[in-house]
Protein backbone atom coordinates (compact mmCIF):
# COMPACT_ATOMS: atom_id res chain seq x y z
CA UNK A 1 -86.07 113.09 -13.96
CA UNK A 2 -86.56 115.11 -17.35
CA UNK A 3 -87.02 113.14 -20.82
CA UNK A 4 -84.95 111.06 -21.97
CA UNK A 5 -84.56 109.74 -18.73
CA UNK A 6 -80.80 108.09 -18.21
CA UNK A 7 -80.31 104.67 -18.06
CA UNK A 8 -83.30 103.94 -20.22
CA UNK A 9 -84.04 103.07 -24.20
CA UNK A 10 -87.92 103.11 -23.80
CA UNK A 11 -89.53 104.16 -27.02
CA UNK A 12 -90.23 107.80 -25.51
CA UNK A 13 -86.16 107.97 -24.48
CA UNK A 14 -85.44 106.91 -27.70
CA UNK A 15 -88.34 108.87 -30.10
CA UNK A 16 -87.26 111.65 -32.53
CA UNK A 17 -89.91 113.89 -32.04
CA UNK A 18 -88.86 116.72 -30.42
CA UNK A 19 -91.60 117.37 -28.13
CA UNK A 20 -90.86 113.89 -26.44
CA UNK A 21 -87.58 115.78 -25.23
CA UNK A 22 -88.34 117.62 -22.09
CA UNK A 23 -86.83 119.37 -19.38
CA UNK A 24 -87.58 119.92 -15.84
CA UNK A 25 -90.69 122.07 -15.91
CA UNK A 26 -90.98 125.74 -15.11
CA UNK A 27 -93.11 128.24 -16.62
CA UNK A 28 -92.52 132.30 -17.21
CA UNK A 29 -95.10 135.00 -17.39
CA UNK A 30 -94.49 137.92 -19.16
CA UNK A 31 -96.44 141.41 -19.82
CA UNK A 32 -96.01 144.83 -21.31
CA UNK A 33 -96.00 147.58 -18.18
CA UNK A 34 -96.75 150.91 -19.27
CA UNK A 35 -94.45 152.14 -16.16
CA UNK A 36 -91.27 150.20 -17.69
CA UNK A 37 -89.19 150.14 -21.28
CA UNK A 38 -88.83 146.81 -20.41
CA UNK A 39 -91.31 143.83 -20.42
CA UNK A 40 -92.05 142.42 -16.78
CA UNK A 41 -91.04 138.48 -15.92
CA UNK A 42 -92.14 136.24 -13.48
CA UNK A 43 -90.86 132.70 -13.16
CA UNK A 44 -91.72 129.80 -11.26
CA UNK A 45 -89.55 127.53 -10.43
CA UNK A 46 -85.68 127.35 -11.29
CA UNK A 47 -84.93 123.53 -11.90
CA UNK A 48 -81.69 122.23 -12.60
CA UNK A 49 -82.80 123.17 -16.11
CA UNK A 50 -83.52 126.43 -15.60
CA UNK A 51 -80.18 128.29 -17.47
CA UNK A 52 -80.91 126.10 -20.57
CA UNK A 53 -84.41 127.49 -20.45
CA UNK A 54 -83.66 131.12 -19.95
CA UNK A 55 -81.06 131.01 -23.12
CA UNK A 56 -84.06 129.80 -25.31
CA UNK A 57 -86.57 132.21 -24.00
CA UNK A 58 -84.04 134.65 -23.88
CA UNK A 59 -84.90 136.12 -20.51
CA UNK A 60 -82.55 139.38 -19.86
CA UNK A 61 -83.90 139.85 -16.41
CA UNK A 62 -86.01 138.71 -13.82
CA UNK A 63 -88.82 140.34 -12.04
CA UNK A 64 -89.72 137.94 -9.29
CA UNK A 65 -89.60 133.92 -9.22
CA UNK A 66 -92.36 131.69 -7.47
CA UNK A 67 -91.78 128.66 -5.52
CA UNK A 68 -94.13 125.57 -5.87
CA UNK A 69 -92.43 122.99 -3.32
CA UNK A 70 -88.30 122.31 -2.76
CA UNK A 71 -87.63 119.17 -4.16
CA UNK A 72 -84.56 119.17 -6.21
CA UNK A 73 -86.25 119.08 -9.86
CA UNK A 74 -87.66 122.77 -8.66
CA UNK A 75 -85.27 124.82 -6.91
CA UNK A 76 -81.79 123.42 -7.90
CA UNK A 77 -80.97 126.32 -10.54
CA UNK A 78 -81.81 129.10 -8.19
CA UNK A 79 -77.94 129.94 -8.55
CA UNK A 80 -78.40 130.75 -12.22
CA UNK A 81 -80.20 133.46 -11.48
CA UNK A 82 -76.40 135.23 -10.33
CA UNK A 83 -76.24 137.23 -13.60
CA UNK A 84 -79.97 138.48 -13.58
CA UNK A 85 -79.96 139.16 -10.45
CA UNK A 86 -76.63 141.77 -10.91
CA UNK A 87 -78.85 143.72 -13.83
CA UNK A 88 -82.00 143.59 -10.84
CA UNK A 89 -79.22 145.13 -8.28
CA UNK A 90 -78.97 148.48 -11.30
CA UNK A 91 -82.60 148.46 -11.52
CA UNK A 92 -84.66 147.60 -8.90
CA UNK A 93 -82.72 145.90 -5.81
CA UNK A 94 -82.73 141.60 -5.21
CA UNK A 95 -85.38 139.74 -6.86
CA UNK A 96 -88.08 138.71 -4.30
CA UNK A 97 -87.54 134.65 -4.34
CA UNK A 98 -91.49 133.71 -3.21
CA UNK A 99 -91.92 130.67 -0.75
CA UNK A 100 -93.94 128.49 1.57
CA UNK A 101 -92.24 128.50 4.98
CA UNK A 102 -90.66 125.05 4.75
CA UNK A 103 -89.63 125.68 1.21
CA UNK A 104 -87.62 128.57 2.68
CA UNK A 105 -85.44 126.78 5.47
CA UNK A 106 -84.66 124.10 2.55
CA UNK A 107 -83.78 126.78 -0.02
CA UNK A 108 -81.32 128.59 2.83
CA UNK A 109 -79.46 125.27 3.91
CA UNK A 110 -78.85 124.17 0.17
CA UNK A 111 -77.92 127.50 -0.58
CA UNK A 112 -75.81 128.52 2.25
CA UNK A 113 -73.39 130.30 0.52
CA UNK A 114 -76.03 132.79 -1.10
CA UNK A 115 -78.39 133.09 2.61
CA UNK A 116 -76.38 132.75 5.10
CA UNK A 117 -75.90 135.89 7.27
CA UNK A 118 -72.13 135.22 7.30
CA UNK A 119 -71.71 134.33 3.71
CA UNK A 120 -68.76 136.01 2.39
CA UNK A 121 -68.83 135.09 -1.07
CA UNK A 122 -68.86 137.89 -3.35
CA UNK A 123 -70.30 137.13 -6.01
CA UNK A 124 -73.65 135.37 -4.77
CA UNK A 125 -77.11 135.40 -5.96
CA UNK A 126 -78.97 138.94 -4.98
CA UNK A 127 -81.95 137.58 -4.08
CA UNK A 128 -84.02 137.99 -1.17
CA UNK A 129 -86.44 135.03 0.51
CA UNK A 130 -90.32 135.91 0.62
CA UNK A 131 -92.49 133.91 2.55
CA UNK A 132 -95.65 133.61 -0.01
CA UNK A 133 -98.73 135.01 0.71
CA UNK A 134 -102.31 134.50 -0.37
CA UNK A 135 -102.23 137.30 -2.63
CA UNK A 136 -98.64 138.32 -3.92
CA UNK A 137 -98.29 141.96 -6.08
CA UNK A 138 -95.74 141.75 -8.64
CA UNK A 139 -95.66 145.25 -10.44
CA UNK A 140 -99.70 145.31 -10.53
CA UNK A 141 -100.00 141.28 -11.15
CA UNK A 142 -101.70 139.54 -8.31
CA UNK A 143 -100.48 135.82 -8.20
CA UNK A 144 -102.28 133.98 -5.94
CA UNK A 145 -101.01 131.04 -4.14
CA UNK A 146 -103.27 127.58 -4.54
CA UNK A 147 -102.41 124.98 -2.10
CA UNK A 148 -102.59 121.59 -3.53
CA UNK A 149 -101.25 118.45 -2.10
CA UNK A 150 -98.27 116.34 -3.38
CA UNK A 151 -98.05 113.31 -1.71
CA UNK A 152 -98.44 113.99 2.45
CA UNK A 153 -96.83 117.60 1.79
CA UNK A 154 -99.15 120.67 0.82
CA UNK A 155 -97.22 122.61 -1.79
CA UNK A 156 -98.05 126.20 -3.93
CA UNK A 157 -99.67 126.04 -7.06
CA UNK A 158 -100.78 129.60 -8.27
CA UNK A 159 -103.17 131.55 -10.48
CA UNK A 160 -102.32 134.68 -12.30
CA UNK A 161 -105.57 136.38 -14.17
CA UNK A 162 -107.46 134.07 -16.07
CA UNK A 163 -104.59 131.48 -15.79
CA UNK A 164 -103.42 128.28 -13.11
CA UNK A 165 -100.12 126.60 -12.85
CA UNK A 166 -100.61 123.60 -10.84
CA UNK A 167 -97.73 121.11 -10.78
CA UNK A 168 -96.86 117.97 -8.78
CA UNK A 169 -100.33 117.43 -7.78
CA UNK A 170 -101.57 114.42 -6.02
CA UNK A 171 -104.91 115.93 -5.16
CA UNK A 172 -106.62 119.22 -4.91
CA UNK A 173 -108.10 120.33 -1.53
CA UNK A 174 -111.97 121.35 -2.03
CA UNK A 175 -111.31 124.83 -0.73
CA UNK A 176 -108.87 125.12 -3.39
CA UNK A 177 -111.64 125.19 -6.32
CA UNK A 178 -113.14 128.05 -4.95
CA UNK A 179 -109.80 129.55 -6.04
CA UNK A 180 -109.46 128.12 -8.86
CA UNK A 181 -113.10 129.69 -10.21
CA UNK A 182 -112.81 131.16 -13.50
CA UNK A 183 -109.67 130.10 -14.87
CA UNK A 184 -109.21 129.23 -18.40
CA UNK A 185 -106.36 128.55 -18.72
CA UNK A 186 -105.02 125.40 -16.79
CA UNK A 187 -101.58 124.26 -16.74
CA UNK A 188 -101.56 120.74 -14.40
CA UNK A 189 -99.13 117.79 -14.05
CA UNK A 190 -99.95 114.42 -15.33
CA UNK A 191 -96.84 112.15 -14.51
CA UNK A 192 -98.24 108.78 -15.99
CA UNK A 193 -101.20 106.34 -16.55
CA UNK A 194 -100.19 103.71 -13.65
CA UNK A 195 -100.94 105.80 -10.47
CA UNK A 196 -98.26 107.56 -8.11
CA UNK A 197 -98.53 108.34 -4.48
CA UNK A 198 -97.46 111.49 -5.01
CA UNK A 199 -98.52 112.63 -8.50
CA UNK A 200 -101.49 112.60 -10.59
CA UNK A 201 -102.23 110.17 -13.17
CA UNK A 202 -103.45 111.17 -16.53
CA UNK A 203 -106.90 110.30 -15.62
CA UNK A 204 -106.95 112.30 -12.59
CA UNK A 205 -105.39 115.16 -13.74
CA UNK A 206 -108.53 114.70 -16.54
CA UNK A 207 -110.54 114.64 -13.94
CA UNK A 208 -109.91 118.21 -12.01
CA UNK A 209 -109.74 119.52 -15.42
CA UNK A 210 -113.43 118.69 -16.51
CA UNK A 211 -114.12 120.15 -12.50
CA UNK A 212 -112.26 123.27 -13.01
CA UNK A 213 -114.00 123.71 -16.65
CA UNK A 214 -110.84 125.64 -18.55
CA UNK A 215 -111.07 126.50 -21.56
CA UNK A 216 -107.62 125.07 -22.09
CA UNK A 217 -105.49 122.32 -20.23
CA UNK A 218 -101.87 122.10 -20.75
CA UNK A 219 -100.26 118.99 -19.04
CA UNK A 220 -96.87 119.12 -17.48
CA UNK A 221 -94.69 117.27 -15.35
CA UNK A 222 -94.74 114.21 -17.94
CA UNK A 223 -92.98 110.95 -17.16
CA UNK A 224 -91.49 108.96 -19.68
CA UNK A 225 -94.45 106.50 -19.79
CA UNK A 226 -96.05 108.78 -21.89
CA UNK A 227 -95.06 109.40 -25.61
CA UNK A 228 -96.45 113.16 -26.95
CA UNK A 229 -98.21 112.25 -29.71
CA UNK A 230 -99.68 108.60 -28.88
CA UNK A 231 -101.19 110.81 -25.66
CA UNK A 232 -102.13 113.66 -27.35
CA UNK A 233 -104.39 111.48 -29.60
CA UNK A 234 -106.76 110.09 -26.63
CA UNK A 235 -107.24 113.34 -24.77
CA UNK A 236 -109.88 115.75 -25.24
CA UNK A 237 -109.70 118.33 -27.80
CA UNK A 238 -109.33 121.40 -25.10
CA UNK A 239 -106.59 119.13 -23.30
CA UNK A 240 -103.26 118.68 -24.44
CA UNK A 241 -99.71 117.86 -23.63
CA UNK A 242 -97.36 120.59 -23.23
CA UNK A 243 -93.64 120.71 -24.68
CA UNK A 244 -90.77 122.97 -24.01
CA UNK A 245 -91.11 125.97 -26.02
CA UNK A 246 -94.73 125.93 -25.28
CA UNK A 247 -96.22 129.78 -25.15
CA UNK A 248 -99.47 130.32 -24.65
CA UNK A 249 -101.58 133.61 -24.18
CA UNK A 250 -103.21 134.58 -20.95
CA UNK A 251 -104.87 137.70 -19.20
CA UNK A 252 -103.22 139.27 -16.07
């Protein structure tokens, strides 16, 4: 429900650290291609968020966007990608829009307007549905879909290089670890301490970490049960909470 949450003047709602101020979660990758002037973008997940996000990260364009489930907090921007999507039309063509099956048939019934084969409206999204694949090639980047469970539904986490972005987790499937071998970099939701039937708590999500055995875990998808700091100070020393604005290096 993003932090502050409304209605509510817990201490995390109300704190004045900045980091206790966060916005639906999505993440972008970005590398240097020899093959392009400009730098190649990958982004999963479009929240309602998402146009606040891509004004502070100043993202010009948009190479390709990953979907991790269709609940609302995920997919609701998708429409603010209009404007990149007309500089990907001079470039390259639509951006590919990756997604599980299901997460498809939700995205073109919300989004009628922009999928439907008799949509007339001019100026709609160009973007073009992908159904996700084990292995996805985005200009030489292989991001590699991760099925984890939220709740009773399986959703997409991925891995890209020596990196995994794993949110809304509830558990991870034991043929998922196989894939999840040699990351060191872990991004992984941790909604609260008082468990969830559909998300991890923070001692779970500690848990698959010490299992996984990155170098690095960033937690995400952070209710407002947990102040940054206070948290911060009882994980780990190789686990810590993320924040908006968060960049951190990986290896494609």
């Amino acid at each position: 429900m993003g932090v502050p949450t409304l209605g509510c003047a817990c201490a995390v709602c109300t704190s004045t650290d900045v980091h206790d101020r966060r916005l639906r979660p999505s993440v972008m990758i970005s590398w240097a291609d020899a093959e392009s002037e400009f730098a190649r973008i990958v982004v999963i997940d479009t929240g309602p968020d998402f146009r606040e996000q891509a004004l502070r990260a100043r993202i010009g364009h948009v190479d390709a966007v990953f979907y991790t489930h269709a609940h609302a907090d995920h997919i609701l921007g998708m429409d603010d990608l209009r404007p990149l999507s007309f500089i990907a039309m001079q470039r390259s063509g639509p951006i590919p829009l990756y997604a599980a099956p299901d997460t498809i048939t939700i995205l073109e019934r919300i989004f009628d307007y922009t999928f439907s084969p008799d949509a007339t409206y001019l100026n709609r999204a160009r973007v073009e549905l992908k159904p996700v694949a084990a292995h996805n090639d985005v200009h030489g980047a292989d991001f590699m879909r991760i099925p984890v469970m939220h709740g009773d539904m399986e959703i997409s986490g991925y891995r890209f290089g020596n990196a995994a972005y794993l949110t809304d987790v509830s558990a991870i499937p034991e043929a998922s670890y196989k894939l999840l071998e040699g990351v060191e970099v872990l991004v992984l939701s941790a909604l609260r301490h008082v468990p969830h039937p559909s998300h991890a708590t923070v001692e779970q999500a500690l848990e698959w970490s010490r299992r996984v055995g990155a170098k690095q875990t960033w937690f995400t998808h952070i209710a407002h049960d947990l102040g940054h700091e206070e948290t911060n100070r009882m994980l780990p020393e190789n686990v810590r909470m993320a924040y908006d604005g968060l960049s951190v290096p990986v290896t494609l």
